[in-house]
Protein backbone atom coordinates (compact mmCIF):
# COMPACT_ATOMS: atom_id res chain seq x y z
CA UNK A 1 -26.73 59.56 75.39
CA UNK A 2 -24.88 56.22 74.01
CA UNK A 3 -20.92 57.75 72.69
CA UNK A 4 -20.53 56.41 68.90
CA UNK A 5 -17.66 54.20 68.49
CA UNK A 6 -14.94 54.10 66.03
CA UNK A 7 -12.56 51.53 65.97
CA UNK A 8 -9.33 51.98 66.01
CA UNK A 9 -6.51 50.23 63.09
CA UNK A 10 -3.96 47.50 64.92
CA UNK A 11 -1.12 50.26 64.97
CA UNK A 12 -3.35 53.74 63.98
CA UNK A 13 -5.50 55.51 66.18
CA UNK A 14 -8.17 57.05 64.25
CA UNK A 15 -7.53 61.16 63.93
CA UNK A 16 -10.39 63.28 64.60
CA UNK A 17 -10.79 64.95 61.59
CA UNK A 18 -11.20 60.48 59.72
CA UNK A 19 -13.69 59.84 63.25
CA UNK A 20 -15.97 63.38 62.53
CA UNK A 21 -16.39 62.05 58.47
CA UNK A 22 -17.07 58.35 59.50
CA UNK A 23 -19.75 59.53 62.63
CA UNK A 24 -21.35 61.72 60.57
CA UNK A 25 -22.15 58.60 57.78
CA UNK A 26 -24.13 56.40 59.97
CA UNK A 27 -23.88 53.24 57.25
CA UNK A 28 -20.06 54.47 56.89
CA UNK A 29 -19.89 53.85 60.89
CA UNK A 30 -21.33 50.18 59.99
CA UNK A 31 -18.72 49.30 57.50
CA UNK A 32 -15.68 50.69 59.57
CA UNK A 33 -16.69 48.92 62.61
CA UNK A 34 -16.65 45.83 60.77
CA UNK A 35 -13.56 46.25 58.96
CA UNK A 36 -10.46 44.51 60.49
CA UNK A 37 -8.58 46.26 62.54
CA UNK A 38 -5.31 46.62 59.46
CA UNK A 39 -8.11 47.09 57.37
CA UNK A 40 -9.30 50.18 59.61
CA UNK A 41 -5.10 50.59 59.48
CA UNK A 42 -4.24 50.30 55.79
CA UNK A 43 -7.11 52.99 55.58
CA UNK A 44 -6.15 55.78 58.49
CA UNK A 45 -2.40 55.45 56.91
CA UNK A 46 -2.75 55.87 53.50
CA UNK A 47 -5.12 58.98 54.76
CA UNK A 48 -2.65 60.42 57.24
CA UNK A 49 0.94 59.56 55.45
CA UNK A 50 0.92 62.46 52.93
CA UNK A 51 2.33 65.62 53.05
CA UNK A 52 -0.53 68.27 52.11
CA UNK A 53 -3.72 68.95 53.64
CA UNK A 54 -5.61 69.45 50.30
CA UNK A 55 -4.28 65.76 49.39
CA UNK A 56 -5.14 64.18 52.87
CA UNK A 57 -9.02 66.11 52.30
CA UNK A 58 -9.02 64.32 48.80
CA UNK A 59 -8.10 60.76 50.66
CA UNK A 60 -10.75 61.31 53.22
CA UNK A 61 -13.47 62.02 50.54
CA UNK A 62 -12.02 58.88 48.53
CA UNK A 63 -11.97 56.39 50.95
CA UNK A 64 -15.69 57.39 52.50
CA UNK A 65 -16.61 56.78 48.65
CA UNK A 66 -14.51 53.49 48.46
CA UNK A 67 -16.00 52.50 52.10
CA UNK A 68 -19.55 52.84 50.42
CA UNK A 69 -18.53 51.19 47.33
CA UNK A 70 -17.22 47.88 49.36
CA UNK A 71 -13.78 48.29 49.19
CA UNK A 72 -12.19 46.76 51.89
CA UNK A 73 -8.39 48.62 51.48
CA UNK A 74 -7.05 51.50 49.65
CA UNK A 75 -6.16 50.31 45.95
CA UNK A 76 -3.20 50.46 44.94
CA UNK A 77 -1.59 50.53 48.06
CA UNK A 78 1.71 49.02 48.88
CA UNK A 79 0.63 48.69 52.89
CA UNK A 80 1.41 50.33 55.90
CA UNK A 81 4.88 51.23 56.49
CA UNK A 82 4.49 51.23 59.89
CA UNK A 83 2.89 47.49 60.01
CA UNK A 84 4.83 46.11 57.15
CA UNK A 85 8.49 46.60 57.09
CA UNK A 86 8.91 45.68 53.04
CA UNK A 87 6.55 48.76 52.14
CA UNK A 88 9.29 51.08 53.23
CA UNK A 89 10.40 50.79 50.51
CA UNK A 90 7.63 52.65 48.69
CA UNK A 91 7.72 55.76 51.13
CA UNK A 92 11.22 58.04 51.30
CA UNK A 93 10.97 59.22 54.43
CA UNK A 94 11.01 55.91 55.89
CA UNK A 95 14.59 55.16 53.94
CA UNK A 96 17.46 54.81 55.64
């Protein structure tokens, strides 16, 4: 039996619970693989960065949605604070 793939983001690994929702979307699978890898990134951050589970559920739904859609990124997003040091800014617990 061939193991699905999932890519990972350029900084992110994806977290099981973001892998299970893709794998289980087969044409979801096809647009994540051929996002970039800070595409893939932008996406398993802005998924992973909140604070409540409920929220992070609501991000997962959204961005399978958004992935079918053609959306390439999260909207709205100021970037990765991890990958992009002026989006810090944008997240308190990343202020000094």
């Amino acid at each position: 039996m061939k193991e699905t793939i999932v890519a990972n983001g350029i900084l992110h690994e994806v977290p099981d619970d973001i892998k299970n929702e893709i794998k289980a979307d087969i044409s979801v699978l096809e647009i994540w693989n051929n996002l970039t890898s800070i595409q893939r990134n932008e996406w398993i951050c802005w998924v992973t960065i909140v604070k409540k589970s409920e929220t992070r559920e609501e991000r997962l739904g959204r961005m399978m949605e958004d992935l079918k859609n053609g959306k390439r990124q999260p909207c709205c997003w100021p970037g990765c604070p991890h990958r992009k040091p002026s989006s810090q800014k944008w997240f308190k617990q990343f202020q000094i």
